[in-house]
N, C-alpha and C. Protein backbone atom coordinates (compact mmCIF):
# COMPACT_ATOMS: atom_id res chain seq x y z
N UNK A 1 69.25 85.73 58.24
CA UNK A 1 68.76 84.39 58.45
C UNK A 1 69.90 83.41 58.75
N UNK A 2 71.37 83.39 57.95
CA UNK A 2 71.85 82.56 58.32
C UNK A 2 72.78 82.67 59.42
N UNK A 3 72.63 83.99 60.08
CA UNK A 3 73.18 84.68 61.29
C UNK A 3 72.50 83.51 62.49
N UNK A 4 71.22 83.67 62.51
CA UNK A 4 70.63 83.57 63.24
C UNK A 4 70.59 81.36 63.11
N UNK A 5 70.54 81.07 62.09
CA UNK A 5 70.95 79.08 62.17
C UNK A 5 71.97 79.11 62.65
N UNK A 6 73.36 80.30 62.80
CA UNK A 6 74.42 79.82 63.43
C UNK A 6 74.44 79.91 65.00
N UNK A 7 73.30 81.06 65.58
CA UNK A 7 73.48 81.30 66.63
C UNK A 7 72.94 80.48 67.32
N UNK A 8 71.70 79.92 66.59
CA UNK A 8 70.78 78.55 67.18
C UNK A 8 71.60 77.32 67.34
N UNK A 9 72.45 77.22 66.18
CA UNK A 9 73.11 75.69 66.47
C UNK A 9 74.74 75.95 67.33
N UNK A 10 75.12 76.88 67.40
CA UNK A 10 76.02 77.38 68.76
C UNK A 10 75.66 77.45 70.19
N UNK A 11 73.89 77.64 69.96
CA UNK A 11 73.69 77.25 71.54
C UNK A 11 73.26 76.15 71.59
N UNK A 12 72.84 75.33 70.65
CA UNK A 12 72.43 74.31 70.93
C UNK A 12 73.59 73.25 71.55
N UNK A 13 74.91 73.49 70.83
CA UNK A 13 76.02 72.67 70.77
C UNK A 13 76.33 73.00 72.31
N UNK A 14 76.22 74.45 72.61
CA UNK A 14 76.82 74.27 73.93
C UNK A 14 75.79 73.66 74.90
N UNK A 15 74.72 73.94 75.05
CA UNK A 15 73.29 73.40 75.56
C UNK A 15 74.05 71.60 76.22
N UNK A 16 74.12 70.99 74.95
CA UNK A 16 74.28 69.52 74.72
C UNK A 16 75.56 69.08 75.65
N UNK A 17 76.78 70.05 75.68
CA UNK A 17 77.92 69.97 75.85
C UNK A 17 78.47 70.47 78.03
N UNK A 18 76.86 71.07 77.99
CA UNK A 18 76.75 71.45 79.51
C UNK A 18 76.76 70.33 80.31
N UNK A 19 75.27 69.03 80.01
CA UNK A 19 75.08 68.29 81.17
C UNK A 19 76.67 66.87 80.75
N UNK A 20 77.18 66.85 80.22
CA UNK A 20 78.61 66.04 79.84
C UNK A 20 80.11 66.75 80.92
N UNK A 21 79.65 67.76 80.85
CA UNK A 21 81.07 68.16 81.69
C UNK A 21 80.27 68.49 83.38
N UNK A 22 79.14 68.94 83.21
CA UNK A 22 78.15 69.13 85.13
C UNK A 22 78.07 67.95 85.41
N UNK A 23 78.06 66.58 85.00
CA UNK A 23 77.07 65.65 85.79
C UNK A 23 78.02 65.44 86.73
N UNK A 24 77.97 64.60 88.19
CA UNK A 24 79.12 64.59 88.96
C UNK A 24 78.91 62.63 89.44
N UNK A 25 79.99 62.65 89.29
CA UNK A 25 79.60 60.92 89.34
C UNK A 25 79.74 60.22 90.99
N UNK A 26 80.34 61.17 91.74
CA UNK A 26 80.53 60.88 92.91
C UNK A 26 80.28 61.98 94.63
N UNK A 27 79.88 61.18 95.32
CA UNK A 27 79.35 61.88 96.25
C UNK A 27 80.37 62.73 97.11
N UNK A 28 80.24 63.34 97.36
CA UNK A 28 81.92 63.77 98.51
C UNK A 28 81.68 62.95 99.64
N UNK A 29 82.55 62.20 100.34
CA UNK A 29 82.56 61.82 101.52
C UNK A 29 83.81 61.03 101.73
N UNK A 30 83.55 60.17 103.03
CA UNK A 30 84.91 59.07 102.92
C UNK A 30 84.10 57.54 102.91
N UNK A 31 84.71 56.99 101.91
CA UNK A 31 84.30 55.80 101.52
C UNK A 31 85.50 54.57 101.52
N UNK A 32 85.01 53.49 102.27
CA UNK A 32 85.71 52.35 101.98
C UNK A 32 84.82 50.57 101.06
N UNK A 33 86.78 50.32 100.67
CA UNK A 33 85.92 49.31 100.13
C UNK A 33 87.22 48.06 100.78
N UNK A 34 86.93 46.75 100.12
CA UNK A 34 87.83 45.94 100.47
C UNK A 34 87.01 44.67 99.33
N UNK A 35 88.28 44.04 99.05
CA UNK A 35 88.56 43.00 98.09
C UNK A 35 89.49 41.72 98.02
N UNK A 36 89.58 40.36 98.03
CA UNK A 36 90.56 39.42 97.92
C UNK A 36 90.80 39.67 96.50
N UNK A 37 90.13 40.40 95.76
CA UNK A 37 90.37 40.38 94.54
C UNK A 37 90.05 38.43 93.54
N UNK A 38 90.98 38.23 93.16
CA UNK A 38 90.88 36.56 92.53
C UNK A 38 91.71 36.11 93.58
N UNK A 39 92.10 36.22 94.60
CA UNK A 39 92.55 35.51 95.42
C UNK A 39 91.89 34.85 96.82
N UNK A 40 90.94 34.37 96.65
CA UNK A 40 89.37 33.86 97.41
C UNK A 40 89.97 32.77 98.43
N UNK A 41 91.27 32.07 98.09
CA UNK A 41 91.48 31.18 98.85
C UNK A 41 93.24 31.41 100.04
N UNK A 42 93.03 32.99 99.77
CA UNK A 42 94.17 33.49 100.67
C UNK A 42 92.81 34.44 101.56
N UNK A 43 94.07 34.44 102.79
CA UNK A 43 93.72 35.00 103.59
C UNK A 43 93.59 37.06 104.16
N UNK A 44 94.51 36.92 102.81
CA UNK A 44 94.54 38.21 102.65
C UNK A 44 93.72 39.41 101.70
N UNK A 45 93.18 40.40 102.38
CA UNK A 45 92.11 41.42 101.98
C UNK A 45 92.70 42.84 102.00
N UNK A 46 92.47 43.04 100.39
CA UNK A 46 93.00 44.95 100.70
C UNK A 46 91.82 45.51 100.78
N UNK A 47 92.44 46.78 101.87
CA UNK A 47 91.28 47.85 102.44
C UNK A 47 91.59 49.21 101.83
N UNK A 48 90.90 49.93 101.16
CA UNK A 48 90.52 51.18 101.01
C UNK A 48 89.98 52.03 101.36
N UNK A 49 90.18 53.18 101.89
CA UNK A 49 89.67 54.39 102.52
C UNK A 49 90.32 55.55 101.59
N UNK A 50 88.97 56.37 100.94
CA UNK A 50 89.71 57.12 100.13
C UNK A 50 88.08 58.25 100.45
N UNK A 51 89.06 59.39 100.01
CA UNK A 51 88.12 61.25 100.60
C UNK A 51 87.37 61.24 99.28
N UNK A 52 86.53 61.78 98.83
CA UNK A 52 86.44 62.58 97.36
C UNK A 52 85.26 63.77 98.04
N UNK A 53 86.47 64.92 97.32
CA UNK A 53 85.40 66.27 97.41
C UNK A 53 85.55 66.63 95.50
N UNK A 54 84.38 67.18 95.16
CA UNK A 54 84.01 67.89 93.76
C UNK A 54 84.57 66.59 93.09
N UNK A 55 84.40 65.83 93.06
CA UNK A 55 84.09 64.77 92.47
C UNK A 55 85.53 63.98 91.79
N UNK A 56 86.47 64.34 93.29
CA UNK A 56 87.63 63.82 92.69
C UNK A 56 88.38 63.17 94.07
N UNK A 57 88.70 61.89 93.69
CA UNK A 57 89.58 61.56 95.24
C UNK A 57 90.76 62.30 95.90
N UNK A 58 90.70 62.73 96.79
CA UNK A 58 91.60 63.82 97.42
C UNK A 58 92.71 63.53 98.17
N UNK A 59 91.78 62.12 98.85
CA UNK A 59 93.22 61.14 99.81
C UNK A 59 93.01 59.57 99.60
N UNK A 60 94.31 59.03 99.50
CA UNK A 60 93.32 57.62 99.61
C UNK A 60 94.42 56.76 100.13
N UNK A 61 94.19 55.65 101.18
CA UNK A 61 95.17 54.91 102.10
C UNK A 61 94.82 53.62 101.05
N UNK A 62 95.56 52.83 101.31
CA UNK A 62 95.62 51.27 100.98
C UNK A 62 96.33 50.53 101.77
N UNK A 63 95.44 49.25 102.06
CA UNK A 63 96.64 48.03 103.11
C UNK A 63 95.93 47.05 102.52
N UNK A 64 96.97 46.26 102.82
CA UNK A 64 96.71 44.40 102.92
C UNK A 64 96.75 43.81 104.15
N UNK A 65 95.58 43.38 104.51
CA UNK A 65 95.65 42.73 106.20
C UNK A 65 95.59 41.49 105.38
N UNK A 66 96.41 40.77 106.68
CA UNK A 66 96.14 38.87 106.75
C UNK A 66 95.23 39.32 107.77
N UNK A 67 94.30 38.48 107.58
CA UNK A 67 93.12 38.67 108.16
C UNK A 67 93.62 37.14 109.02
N UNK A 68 94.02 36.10 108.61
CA UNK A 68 94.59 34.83 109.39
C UNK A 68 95.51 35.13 110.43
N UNK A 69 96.19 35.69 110.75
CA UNK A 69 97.05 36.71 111.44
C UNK A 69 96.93 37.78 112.09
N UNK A 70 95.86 38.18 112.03
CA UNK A 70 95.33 39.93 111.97
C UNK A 70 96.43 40.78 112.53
N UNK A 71 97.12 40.83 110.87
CA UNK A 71 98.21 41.85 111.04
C UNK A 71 98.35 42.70 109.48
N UNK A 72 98.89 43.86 109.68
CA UNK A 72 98.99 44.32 108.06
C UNK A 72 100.31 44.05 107.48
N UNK A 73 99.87 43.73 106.30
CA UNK A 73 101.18 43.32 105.47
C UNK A 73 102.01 44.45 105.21
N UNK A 74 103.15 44.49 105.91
CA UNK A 74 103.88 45.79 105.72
C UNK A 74 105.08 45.51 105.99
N UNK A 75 106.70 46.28 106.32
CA UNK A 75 107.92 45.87 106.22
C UNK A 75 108.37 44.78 107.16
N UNK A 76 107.36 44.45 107.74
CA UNK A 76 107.82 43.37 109.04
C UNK A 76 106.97 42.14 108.72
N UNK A 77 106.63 42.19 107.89
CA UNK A 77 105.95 41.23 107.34
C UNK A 77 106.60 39.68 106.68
N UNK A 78 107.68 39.87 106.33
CA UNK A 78 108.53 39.41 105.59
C UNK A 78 109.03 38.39 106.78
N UNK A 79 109.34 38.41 108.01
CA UNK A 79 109.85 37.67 109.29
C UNK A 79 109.10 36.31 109.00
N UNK A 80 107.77 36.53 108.29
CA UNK A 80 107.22 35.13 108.20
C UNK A 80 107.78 33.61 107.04
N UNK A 81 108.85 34.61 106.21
CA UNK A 81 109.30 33.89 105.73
C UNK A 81 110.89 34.23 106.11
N UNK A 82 111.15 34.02 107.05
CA UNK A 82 112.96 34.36 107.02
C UNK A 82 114.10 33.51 106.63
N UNK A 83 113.68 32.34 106.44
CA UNK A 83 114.15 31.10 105.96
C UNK A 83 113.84 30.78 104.20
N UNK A 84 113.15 31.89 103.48
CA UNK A 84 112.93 31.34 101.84
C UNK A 84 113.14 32.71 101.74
N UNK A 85 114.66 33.50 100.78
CA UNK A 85 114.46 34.65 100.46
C UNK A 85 113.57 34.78 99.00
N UNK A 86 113.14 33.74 97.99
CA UNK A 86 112.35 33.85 97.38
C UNK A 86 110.67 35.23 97.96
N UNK A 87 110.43 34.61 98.59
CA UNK A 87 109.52 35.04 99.63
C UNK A 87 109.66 36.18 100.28
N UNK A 88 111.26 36.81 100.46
CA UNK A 88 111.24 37.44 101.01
C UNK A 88 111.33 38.92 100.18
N UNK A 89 112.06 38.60 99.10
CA UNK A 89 112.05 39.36 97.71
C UNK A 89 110.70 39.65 97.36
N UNK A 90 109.95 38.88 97.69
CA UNK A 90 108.37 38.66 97.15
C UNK A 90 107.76 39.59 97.62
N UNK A 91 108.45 39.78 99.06
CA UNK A 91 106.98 40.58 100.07
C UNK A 91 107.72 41.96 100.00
N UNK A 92 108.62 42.46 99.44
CA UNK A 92 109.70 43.40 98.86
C UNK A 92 108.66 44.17 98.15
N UNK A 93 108.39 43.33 97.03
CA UNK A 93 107.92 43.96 95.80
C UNK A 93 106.76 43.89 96.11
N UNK A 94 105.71 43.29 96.21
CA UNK A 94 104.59 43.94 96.39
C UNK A 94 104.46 44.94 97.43
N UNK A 95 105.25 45.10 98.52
CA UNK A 95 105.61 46.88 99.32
C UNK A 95 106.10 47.90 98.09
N UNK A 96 106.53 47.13 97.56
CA UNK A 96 106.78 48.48 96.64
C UNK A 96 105.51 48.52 96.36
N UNK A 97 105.02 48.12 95.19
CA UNK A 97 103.70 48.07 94.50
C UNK A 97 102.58 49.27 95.44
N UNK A 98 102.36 48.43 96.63
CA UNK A 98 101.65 48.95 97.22
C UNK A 98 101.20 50.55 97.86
N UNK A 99 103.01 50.58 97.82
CA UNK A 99 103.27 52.48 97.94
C UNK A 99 103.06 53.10 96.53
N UNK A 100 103.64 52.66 95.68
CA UNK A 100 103.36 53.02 94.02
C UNK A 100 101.98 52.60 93.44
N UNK A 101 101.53 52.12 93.52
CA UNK A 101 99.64 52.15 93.05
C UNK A 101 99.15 53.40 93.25
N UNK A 102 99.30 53.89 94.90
CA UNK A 102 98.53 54.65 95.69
C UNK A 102 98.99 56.00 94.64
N UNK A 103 100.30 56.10 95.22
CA UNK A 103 100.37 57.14 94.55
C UNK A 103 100.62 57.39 93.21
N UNK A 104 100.26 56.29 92.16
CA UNK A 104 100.01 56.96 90.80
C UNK A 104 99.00 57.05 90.60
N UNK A 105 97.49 56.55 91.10
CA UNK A 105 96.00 56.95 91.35
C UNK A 105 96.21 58.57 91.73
N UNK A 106 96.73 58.81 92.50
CA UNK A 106 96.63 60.18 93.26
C UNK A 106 97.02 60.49 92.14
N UNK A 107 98.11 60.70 91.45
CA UNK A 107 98.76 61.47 90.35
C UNK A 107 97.79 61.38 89.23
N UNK A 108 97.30 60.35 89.01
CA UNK A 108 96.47 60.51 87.59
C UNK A 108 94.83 60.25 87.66
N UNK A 109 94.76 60.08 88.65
CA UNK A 109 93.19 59.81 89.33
C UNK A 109 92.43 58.93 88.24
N UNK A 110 93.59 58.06 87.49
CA UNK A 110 92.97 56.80 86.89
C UNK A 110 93.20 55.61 87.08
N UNK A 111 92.56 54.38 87.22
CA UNK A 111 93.31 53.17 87.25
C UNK A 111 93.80 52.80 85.85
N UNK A 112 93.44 53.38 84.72
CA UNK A 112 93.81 52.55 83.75
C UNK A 112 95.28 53.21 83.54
N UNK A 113 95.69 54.34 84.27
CA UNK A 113 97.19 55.01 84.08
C UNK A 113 97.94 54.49 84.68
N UNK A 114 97.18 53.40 86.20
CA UNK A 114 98.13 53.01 87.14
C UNK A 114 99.04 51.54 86.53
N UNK A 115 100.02 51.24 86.04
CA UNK A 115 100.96 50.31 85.64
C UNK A 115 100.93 49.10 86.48
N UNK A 116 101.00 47.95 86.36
CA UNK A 116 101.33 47.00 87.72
C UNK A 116 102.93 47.31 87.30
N UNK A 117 103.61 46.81 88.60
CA UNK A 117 105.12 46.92 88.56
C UNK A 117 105.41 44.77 88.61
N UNK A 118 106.58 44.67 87.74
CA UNK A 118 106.71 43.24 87.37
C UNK A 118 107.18 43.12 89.12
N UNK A 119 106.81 41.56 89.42
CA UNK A 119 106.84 41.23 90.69
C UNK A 119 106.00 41.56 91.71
N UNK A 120 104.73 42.10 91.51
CA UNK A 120 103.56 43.09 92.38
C UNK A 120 102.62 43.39 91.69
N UNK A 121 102.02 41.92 90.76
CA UNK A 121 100.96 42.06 90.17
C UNK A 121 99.56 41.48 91.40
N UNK A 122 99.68 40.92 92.01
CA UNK A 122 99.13 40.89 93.71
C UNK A 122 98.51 41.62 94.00
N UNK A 123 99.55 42.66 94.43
CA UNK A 123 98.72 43.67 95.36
C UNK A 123 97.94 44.80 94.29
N UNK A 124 98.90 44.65 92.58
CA UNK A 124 97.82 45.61 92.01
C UNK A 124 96.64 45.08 92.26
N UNK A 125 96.37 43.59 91.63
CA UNK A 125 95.34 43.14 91.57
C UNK A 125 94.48 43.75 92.82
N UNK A 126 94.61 43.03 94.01
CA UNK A 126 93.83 43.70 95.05
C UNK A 126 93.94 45.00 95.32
N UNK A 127 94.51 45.84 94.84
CA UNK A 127 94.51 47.37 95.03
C UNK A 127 93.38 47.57 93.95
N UNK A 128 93.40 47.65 92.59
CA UNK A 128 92.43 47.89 91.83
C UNK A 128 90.71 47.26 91.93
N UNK A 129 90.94 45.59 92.66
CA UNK A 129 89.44 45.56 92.89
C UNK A 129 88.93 46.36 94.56
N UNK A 130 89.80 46.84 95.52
CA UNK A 130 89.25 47.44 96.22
C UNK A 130 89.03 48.99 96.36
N UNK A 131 90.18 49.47 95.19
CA UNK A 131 89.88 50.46 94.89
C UNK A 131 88.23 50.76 94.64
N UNK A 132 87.81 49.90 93.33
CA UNK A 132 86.64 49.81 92.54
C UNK A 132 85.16 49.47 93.64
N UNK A 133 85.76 48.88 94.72
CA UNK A 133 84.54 48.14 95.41
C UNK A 133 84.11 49.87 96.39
N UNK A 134 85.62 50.80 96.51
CA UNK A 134 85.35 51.94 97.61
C UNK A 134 84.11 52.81 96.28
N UNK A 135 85.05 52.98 95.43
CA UNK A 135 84.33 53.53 94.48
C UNK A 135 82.86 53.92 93.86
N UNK A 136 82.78 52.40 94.16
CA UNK A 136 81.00 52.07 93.49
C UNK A 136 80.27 53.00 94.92
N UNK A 137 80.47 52.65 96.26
CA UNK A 137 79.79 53.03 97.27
C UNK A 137 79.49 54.31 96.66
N UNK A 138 80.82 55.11 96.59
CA UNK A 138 80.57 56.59 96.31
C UNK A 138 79.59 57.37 95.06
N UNK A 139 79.84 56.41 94.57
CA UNK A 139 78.55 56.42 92.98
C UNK A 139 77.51 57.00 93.01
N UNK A 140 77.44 57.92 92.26
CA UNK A 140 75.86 58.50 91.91
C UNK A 140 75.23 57.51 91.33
N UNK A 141 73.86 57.28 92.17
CA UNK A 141 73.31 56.28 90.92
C UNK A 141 71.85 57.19 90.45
């Protein structure tokens, strides 16, 4: 008898413990999102395009377009301020940021692992709400 309560509540436990690790929260495909994040009164929007197969992101790009400009914020970007190196230091570090987000998502396929780096809290910001906006698309609901 008490063979048999252990064998019942061993399958039961695994039973319970099946649909927690099967459910799949995301669709495979390629999904984008884009975000000003809290920055509503700049002109600038990050874009996301990211893969997910088996329910894990596989590739994922990130940019910042000035959409006022329609250009991407990237190492030549900085020409717009060539006269304030404040500014120019500025657009430094959030390039960093922007290469380092990406790839500590890839590495830990979490945002809450991804760090902002001091000086490139910016582009985390808009990296993490467009991350989240590609995200939701992909969502099982």
């Amino acid at each position: 008898m008490k063979l048999q309560v252990l064998v019942f509540l061993a399958i039961a436990i695994v039973l319970c413990c099946i649909p927690m690790y099967a459910t799949k929260q995301f669709k495979d495909g390629v999904y984008k999102g884009e975000s000003r994040s809290k920055y509503t009164s700049e002109a600038f929007w990050g874009k996301v395009t990211l893969k997910i197969k088996n329910d894990e992101v596989i590739l994922l790009d990130f940019k910042i377009l000035d959409k006022e400009k329609n250009e991407v914020f990237g190492p030549k970007y900085e020409r717009h301020f060539q006269f304030t190196p404040y500014y120019i230091k500025q657009c430094r570090q959030e390039l960093k940021g922007i290469k380092a987000y990406t790839k500590a998502f890839l590495k830990t396929k979490s945002m809450k692992q991804v760090d902002a780096i001091t000086g490139a809290t910016w582009s985390y910001d808009i990296f993490r709400d467009a991350l989240n906006a590609a995200l939701e698309k992909a969502r099982i609901k």
